[in-house]
C-alpha atoms as a PDB file:
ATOM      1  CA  UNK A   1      34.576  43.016-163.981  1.00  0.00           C
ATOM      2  CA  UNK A   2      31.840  45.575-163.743  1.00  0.00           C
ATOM      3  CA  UNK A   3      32.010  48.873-164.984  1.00  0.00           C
ATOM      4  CA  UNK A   4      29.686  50.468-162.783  1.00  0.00           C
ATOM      5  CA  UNK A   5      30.528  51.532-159.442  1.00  0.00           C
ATOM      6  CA  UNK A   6      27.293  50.106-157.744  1.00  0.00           C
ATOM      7  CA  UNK A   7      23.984  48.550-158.778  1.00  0.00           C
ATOM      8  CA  UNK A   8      20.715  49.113-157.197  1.00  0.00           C
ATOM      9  CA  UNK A   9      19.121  45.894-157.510  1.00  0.00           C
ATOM     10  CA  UNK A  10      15.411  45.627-157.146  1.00  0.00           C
ATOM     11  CA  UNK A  11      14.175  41.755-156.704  1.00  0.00           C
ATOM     12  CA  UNK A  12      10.246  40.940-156.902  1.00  0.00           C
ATOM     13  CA  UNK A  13      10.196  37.708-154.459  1.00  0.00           C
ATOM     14  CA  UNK A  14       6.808  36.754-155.487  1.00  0.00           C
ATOM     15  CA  UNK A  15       7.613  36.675-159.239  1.00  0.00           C
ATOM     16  CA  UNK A  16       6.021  33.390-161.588  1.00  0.00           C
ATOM     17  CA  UNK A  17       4.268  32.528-158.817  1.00  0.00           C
ATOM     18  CA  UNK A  18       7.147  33.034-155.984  1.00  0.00           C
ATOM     19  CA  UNK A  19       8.842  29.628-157.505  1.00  0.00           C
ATOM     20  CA  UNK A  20      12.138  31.687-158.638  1.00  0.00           C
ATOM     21  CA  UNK A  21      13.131  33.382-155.234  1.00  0.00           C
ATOM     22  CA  UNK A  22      15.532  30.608-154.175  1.00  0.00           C
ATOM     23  CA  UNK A  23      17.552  31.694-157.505  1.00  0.00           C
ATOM     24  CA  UNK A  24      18.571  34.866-156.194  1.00  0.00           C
ATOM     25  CA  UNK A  25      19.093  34.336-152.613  1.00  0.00           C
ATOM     26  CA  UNK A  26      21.165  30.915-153.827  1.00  0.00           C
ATOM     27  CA  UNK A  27      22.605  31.995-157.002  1.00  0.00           C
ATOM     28  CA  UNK A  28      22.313  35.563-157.928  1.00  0.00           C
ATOM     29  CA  UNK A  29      23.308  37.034-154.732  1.00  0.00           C
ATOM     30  CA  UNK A  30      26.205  34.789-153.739  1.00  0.00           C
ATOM     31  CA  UNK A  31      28.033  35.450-157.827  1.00  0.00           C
ATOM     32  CA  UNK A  32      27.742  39.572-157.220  1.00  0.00           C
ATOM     33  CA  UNK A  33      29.414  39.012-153.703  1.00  0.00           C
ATOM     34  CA  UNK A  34      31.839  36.404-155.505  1.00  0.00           C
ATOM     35  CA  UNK A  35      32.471  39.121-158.027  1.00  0.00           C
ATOM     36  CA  UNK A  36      33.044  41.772-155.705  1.00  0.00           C
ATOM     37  CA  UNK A  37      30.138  43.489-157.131  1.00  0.00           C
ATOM     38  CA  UNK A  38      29.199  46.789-155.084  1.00  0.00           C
ATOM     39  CA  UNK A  39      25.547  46.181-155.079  1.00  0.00           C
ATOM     40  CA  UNK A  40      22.310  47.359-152.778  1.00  0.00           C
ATOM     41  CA  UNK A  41      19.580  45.045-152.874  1.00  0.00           C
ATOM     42  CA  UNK A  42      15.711  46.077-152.406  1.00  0.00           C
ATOM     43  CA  UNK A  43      13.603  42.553-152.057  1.00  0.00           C
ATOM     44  CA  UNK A  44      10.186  43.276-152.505  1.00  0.00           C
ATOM     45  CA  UNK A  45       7.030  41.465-151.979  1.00  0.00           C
ATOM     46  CA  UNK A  46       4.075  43.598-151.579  1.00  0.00           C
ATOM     47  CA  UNK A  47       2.207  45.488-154.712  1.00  0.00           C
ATOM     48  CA  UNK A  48       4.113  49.451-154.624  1.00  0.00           C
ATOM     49  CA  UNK A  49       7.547  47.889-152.529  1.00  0.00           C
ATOM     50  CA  UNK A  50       9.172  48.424-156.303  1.00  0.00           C
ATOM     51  CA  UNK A  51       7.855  51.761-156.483  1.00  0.00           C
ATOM     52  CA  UNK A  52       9.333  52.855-152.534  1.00  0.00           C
ATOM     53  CA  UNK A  53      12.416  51.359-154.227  1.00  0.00           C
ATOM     54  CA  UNK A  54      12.869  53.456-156.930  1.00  0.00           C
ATOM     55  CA  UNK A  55      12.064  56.615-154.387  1.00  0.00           C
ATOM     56  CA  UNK A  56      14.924  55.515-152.457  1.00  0.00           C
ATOM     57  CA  UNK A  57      17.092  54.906-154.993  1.00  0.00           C
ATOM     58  CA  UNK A  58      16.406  58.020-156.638  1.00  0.00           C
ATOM     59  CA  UNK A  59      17.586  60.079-153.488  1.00  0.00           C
ATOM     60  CA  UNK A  60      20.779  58.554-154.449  1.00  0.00           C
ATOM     61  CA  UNK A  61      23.201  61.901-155.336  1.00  0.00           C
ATOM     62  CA  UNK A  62      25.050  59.631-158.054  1.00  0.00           C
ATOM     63  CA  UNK A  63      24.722  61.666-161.340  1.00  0.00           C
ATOM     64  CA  UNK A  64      24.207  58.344-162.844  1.00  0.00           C
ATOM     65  CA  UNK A  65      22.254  55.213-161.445  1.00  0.00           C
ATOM     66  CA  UNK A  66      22.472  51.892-162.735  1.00  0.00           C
ATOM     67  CA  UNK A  67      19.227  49.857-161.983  1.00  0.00           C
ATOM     68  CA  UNK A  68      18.764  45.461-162.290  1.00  0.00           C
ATOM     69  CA  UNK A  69      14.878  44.598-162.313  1.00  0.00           C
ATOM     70  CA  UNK A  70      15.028  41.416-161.478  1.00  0.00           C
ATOM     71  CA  UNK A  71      11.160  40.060-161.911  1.00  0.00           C
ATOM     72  CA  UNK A  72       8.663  39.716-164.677  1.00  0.00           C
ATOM     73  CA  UNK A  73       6.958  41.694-167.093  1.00  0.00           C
ATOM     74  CA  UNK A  74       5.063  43.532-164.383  1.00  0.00           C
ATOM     75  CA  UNK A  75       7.675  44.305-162.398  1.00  0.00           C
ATOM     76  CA  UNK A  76       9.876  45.959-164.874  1.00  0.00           C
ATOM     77  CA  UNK A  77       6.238  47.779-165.925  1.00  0.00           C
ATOM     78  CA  UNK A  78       6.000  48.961-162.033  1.00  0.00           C
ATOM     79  CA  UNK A  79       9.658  50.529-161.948  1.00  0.00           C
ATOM     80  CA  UNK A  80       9.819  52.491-165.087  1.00  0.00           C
ATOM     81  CA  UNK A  81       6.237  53.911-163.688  1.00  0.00           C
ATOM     82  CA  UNK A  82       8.269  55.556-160.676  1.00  0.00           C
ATOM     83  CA  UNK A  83      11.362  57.186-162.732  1.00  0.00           C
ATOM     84  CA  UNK A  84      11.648  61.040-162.072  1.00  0.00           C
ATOM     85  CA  UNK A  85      14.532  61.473-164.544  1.00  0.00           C
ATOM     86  CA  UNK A  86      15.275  58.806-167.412  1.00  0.00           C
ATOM     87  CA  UNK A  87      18.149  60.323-168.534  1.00  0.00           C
ATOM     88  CA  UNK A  88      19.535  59.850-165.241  1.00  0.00           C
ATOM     89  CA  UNK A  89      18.839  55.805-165.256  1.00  0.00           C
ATOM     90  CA  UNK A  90      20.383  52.839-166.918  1.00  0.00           C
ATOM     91  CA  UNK A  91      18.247  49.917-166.914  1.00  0.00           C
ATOM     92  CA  UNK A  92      19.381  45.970-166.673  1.00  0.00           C
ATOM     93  CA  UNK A  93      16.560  43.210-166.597  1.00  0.00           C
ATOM     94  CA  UNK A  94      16.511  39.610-165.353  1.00  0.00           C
ATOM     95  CA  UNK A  95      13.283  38.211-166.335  1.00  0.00           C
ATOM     96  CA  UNK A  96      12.157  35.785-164.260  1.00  0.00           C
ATOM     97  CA  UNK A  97       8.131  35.784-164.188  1.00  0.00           C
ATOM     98  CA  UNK A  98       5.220  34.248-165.812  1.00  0.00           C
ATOM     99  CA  UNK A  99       5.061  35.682-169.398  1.00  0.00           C
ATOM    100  CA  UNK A 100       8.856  36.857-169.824  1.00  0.00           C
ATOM    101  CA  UNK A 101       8.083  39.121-172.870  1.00  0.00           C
ATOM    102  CA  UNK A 102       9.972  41.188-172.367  1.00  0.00           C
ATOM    103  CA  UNK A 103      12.874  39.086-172.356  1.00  0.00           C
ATOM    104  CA  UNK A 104      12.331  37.159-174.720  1.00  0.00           C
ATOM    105  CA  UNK A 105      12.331  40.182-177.393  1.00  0.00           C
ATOM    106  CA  UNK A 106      15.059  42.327-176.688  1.00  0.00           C
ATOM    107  CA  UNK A 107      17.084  38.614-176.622  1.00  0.00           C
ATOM    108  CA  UNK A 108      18.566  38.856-172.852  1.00  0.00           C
ATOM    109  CA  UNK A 109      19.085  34.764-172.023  1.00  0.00           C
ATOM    110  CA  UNK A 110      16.430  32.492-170.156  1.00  0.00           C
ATOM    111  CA  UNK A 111      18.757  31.606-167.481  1.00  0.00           C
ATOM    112  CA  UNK A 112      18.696  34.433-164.603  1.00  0.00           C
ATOM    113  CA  UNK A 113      23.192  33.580-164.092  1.00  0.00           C
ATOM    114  CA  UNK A 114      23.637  34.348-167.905  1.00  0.00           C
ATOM    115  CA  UNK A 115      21.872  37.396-167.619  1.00  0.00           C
ATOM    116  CA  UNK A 116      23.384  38.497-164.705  1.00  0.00           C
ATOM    117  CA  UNK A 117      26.713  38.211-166.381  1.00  0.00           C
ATOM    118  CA  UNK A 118      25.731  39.773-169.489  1.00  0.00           C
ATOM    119  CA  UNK A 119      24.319  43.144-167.694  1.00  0.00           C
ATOM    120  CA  UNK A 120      27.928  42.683-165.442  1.00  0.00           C
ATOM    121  CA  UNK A 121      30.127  42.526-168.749  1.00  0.00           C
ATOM    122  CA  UNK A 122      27.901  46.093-169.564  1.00  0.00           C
ATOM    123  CA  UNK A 123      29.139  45.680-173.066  1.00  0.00           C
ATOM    124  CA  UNK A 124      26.315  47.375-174.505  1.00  0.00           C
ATOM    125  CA  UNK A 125      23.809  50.283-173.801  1.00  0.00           C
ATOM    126  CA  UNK A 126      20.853  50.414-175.941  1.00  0.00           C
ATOM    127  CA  UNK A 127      18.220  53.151-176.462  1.00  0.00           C
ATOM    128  CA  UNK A 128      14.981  51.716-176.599  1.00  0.00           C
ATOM    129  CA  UNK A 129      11.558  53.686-177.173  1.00  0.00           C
ATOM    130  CA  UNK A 130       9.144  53.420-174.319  1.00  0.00           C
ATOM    131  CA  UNK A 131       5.476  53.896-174.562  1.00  0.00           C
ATOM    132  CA  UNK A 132       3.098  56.316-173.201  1.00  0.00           C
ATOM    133  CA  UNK A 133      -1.024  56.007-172.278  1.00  0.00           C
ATOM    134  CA  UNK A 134      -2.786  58.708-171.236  1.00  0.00           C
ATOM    135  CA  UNK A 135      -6.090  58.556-170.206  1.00  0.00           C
ATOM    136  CA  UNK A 136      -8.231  60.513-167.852  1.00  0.00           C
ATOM    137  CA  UNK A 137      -5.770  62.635-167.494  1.00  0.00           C
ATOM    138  CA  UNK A 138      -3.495  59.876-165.938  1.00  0.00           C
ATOM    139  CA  UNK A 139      -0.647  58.313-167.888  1.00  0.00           C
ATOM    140  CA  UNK A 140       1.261  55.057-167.480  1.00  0.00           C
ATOM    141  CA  UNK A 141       4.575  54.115-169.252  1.00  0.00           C
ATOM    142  CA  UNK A 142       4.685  50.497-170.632  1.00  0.00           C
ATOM    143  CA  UNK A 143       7.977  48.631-172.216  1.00  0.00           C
ATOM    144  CA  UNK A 144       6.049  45.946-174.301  1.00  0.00           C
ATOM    145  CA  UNK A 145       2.557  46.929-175.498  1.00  0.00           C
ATOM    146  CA  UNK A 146      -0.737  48.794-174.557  1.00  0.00           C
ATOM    147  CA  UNK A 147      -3.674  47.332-175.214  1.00  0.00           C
ATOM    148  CA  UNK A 148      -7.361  47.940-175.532  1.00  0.00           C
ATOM    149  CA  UNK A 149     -10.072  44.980-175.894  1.00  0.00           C
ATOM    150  CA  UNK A 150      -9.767  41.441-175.724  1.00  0.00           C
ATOM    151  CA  UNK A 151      -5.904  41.580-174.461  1.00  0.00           C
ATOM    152  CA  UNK A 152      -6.781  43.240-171.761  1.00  0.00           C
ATOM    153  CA  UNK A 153      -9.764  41.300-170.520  1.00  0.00           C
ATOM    154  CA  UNK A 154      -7.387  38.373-170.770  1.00  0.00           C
ATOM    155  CA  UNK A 155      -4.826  40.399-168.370  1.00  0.00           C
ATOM    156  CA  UNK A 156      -7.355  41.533-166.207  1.00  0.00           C
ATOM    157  CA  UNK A 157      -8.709  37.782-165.800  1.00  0.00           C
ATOM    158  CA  UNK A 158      -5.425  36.029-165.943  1.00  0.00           C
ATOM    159  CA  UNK A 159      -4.161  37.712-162.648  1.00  0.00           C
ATOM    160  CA  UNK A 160      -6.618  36.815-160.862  1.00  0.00           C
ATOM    161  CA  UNK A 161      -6.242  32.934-161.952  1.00  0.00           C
ATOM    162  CA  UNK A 162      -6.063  30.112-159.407  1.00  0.00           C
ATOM    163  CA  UNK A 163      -4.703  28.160-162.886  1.00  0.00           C
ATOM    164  CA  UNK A 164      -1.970  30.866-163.324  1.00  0.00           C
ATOM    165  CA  UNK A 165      -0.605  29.819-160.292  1.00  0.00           C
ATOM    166  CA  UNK A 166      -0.290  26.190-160.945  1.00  0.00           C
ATOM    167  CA  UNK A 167       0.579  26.870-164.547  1.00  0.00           C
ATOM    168  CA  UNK A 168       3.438  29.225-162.767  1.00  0.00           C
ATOM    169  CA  UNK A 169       4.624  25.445-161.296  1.00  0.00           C
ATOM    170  CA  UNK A 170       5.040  23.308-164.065  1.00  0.00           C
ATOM    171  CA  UNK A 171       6.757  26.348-165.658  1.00  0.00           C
ATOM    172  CA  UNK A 172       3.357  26.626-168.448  1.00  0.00           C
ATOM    173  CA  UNK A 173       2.378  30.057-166.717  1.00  0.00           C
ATOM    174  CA  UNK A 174       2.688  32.344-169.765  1.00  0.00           C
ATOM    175  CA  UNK A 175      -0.088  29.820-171.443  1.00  0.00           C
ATOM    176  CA  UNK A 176      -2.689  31.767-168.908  1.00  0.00           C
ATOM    177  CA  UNK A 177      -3.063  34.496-171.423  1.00  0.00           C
ATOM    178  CA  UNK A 178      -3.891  32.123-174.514  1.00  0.00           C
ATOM    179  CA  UNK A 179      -6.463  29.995-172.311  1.00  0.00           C
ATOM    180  CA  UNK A 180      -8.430  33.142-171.219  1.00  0.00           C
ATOM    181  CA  UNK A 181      -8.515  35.210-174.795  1.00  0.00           C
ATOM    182  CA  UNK A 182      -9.782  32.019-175.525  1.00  0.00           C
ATOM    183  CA  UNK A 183     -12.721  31.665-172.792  1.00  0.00           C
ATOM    184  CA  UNK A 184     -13.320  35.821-172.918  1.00  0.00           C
ATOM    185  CA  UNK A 185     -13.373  35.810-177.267  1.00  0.00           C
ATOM    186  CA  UNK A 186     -16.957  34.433-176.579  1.00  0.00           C
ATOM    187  CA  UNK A 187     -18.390  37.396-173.928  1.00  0.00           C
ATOM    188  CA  UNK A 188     -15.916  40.235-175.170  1.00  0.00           C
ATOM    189  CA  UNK A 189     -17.952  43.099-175.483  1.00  0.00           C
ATOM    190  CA  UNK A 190     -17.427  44.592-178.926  1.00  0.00           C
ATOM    191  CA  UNK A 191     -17.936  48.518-180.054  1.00  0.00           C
ATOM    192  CA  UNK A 192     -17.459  50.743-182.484  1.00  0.00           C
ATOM    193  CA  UNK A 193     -15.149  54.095-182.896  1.00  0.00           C
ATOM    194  CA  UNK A 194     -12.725  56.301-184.372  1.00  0.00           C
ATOM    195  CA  UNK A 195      -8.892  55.792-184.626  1.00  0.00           C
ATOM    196  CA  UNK A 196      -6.759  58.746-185.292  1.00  0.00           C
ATOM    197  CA  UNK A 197      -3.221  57.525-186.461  1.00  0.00           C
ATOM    198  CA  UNK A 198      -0.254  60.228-186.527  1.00  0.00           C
ATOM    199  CA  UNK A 199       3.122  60.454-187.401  1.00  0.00           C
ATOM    200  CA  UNK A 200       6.364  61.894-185.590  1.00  0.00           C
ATOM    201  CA  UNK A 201       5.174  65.297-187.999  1.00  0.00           C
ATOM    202  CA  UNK A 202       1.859  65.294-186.516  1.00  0.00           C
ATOM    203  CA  UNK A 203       0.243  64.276-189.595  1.00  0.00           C
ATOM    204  CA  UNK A 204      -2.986  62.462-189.007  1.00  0.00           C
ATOM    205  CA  UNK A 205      -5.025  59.857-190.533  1.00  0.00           C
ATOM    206  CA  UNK A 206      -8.710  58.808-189.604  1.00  0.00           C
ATOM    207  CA  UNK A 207      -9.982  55.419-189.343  1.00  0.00           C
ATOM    208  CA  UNK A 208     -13.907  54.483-188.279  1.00  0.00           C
ATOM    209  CA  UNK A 209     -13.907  51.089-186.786  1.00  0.00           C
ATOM    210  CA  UNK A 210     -16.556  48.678-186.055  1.00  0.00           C
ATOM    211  CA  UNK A 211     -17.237  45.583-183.768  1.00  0.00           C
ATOM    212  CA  UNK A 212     -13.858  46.392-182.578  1.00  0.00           C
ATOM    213  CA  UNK A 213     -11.985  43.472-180.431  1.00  0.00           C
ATOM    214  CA  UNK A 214      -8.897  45.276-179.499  1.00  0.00           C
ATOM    215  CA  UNK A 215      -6.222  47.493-180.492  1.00  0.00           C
ATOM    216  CA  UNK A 216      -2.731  46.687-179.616  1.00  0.00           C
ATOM    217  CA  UNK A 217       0.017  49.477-179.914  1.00  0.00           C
ATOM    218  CA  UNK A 218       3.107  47.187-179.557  1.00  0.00           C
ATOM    219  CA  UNK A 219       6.798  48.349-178.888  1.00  0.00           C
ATOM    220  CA  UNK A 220       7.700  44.829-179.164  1.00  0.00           C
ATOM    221  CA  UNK A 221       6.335  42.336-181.713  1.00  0.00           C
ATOM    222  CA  UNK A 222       4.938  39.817-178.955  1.00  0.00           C
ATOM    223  CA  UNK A 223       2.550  40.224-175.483  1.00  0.00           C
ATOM    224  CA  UNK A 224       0.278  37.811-173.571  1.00  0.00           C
ATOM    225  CA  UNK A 225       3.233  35.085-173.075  1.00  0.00           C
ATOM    226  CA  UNK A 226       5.260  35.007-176.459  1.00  0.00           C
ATOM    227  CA  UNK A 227       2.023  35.700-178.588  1.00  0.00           C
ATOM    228  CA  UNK A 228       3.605  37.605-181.795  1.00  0.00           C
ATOM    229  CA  UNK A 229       0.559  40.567-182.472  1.00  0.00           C
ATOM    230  CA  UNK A 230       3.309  42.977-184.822  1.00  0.00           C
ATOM    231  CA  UNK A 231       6.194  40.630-186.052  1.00  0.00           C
ATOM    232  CA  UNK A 232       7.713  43.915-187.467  1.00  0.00           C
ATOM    233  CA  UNK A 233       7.193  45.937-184.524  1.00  0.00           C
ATOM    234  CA  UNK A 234      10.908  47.442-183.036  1.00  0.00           C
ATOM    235  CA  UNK A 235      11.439  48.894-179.746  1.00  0.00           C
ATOM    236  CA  UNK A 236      13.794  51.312-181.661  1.00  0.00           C
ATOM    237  CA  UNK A 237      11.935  52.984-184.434  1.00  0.00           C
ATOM    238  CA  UNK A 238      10.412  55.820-183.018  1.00  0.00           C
ATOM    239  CA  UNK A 239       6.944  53.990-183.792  1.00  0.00           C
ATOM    240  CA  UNK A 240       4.558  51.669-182.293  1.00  0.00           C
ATOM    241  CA  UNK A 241       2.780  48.930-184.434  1.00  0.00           C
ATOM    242  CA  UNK A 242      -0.902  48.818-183.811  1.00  0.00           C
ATOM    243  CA  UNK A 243      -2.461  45.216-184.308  1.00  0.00           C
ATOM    244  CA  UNK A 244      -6.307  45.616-185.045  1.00  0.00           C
ATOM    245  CA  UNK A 245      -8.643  43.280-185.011  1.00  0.00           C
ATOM    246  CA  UNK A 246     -12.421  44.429-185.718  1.00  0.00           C
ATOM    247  CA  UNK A 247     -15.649  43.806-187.720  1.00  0.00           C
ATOM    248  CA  UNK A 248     -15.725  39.783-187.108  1.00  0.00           C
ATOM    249  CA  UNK A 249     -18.597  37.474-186.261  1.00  0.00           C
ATOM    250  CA  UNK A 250     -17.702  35.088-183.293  1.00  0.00           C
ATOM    251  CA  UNK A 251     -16.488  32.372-185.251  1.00  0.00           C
ATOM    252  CA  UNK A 252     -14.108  33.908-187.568  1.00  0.00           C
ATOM    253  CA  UNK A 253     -12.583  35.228-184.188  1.00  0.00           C
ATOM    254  CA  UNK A 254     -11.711  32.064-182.889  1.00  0.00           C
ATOM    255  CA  UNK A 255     -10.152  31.239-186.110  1.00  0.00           C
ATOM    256  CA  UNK A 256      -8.150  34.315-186.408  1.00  0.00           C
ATOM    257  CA  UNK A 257      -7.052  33.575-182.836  1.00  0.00           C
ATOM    258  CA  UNK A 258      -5.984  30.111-184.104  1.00  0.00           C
ATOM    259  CA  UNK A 259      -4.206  31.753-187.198  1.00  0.00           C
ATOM    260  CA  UNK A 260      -2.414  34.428-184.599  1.00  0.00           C
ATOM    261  CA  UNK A 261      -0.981  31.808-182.797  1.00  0.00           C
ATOM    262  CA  UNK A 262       0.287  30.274-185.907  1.00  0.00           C
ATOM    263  CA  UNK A 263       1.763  33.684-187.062  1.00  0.00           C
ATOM    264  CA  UNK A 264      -0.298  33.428-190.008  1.00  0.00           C
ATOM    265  CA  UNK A 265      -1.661  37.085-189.949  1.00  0.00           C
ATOM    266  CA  UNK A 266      -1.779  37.538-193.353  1.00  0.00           C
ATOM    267  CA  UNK A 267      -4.641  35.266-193.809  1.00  0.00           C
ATOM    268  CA  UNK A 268      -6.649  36.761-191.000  1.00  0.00           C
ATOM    269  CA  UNK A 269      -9.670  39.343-192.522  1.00  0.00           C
ATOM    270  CA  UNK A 270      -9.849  41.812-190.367  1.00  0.00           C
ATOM    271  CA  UNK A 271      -6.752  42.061-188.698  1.00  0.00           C
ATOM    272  CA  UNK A 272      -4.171  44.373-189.728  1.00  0.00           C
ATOM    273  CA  UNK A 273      -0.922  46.136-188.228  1.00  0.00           C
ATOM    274  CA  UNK A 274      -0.399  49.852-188.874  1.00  0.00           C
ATOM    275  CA  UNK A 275       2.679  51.807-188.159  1.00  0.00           C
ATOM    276  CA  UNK A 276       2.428  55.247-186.678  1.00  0.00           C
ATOM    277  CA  UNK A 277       3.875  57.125-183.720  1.00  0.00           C
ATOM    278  CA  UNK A 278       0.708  57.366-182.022  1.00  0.00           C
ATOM    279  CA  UNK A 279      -3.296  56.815-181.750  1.00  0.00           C
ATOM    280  CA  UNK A 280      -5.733  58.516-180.204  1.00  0.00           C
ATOM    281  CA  UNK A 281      -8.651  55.778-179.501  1.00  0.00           C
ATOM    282  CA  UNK A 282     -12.504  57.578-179.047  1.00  0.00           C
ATOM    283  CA  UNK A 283     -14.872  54.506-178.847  1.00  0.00           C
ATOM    284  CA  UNK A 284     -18.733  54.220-178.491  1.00  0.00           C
ATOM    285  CA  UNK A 285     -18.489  52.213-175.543  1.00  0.00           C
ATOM    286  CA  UNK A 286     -15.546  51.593-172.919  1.00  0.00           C
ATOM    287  CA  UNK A 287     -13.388  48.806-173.021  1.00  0.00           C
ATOM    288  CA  UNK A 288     -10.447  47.317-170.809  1.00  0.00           C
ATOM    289  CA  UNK A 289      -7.108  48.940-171.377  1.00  0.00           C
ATOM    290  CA  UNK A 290      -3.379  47.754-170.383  1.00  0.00           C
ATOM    291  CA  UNK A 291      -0.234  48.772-170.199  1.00  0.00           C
ATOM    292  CA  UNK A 292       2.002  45.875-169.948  1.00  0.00           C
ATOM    293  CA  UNK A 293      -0.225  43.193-168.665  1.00  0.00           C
ATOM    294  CA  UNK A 294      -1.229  46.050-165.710  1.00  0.00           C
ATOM    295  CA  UNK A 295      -5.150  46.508-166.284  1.00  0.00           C
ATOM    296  CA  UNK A 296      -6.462  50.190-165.545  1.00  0.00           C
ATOM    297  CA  UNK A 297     -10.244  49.917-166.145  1.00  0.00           C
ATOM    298  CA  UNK A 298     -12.791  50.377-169.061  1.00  0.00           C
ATOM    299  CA  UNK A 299     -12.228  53.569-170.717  1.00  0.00           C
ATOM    300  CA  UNK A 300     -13.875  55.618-173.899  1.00  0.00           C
ATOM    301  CA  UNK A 301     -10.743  57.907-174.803  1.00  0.00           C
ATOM    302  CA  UNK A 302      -6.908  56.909-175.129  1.00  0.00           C
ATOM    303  CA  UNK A 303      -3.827  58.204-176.473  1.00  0.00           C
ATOM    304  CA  UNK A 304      -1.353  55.423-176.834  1.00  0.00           C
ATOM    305  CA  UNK A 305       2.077  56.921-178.138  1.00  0.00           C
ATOM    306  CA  UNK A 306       5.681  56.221-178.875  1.00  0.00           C
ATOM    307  CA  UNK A 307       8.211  58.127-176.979  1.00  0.00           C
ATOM    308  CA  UNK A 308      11.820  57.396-179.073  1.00  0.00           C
ATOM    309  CA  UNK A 309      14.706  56.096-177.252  1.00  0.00           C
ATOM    310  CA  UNK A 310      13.931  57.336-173.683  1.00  0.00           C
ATOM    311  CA  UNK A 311      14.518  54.252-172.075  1.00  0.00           C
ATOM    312  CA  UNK A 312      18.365  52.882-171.689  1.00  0.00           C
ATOM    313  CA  UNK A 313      19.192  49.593-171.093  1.00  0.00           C
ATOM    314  CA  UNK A 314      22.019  47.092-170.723  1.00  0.00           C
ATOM    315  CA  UNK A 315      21.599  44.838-173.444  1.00  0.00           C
END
């Protein structure tokens, strides 16, 4: 039995494509009720329903509130976006979109019932770090990585895929991400800049960067469907790992892509992961950024930062 007097749970209906909303009107749904589970469900299927959600929710008086996501990558990206107090939330995820990365590294099960029961059992609560980007005097949160470059000109194109959709049906859809890196690593505009690492201290180191394809700080050690960018990366160090890939002809790209999908990093020149609580990012010439998969434009000047265990979930 449950531990928790009541769960808010916030269901994306049009997640992977819309193909998984049977699941919780057939089989999530009926097992709380089964349970006895004191639950209120918000079923959303408009872009910024998750976010009126959490503003509900959050009028709750509860000194505590115990949120499910149940959704994909994005989803779980839109809702931490709209918390007013984290110290007040406790997080549980069913991942049930197109990528799933989410998921897939912090180890919560494939099937939505065994995650369900899991987060019910509430066995464990884990501190996790969450992210931070700040640009333009704007910031987003993000769970899994932010990204500047190549991974997010595969975002930004993947979402607007006819192919992710019927990917999303033959259960392929987090292969979207690989197909366009792959058509964009040709036409990816390239630029030069300067990196400024730091630590949790403040200390700073320098780096000058040219013909830069992207910059990755990851919280976990995959994005972009299962893609491992930072295989040491922990989403409970204090620290993001920053994958880098820069000065490379067009060719040697498309090998190093090859070799990244192979997890061979270590033979890739010009690639490299570096550890640090945060990077400021001042380039010659703007390129996409992400936060999660969630594109916000071409921009010049980013902070992308680690923010140590702010995030609490049921793991």
């Amino acid at each position: 039995m449950s531990r928790v007097d009541r769960y808010h749970v916030i269901i994306n209906e049009v997640a992977g494509g819309g193909q998984k909303k049977q699941i919780w009107q057939k089989q999530l749904k009926p097992e709380l009720i089964r349970r006895g589970v004191h639950f209120r469900a918000y079923e959303c299927v408009c872009a910024g329903d998750g976010a009126k959600a959490m503003e509900q929710i959050q009028k709750e008086k509860d000194e505590h509130l115990t949120v499910i996501v149940i959704g994909g990558d994005g989803t779980f990206n839109e809702i931490i976006n709209h918390v007013d107090d984290f110290s007040r939330m406790t997080f549980g995820f069913i991942p049930m979109g197109s990528a799933n990365d989410l998921g897939f590294s912090l180890g919560i099960p494939d099937d939505p019932m065994q995650a369900l029961i899991h987060i019910l059992r509430g066995d464990k609560i884990r501190a996790i770090d969450l992210g931070r980007t700040v640009y333009q005097d704007r910031e987003r949160y993000f769970a899994i990585s932010s990204g500047i470059g190549l991974d997010a000109e595969s975002c930004r194109v993947s979402v607007r895929s006819g192919l992710k959709t019927f990917l999303n049906r033959i259960h392929l859809g987090r292969l979207i991400y690989l197909i366009n890196a792959l058509k964009m690593l040709f036409t990816q505009p390239l630029t030069n800049g300067t990196l400024t690492f730091y630590d949790s201290k403040g200390r700073e180191k320098q780096r000058k960067v040219q013909r830069l394809y992207f910059l990755a700080g990851m919280n976990q050690p995959n994005e972009g469907g299962h893609l491992i960018m930072a295989a040491g990366a922990k989403p409970n160090d204090g620290k993001l790992s920053f994958a880098l890939a820069e000065n490379m002809n067009r060719l040697q790209a498309l090998i190093s892509l090859a070799l990244l999908v192979l997890q061979r990093t270590d033979h890739i020149a010009g690639y490299e992961v570096i550890d640090a609580r945060g990077c400021r990012i001042d380039l010659e010439a703007p390129l996409e950024l992400h936060t999660d998969g969630e594109t916000h434009g071409k921009k010049e000047q980013v902070v992308i930062e680690c923010i140590p265990g702010r995030l609490q979930m049921l793991l």
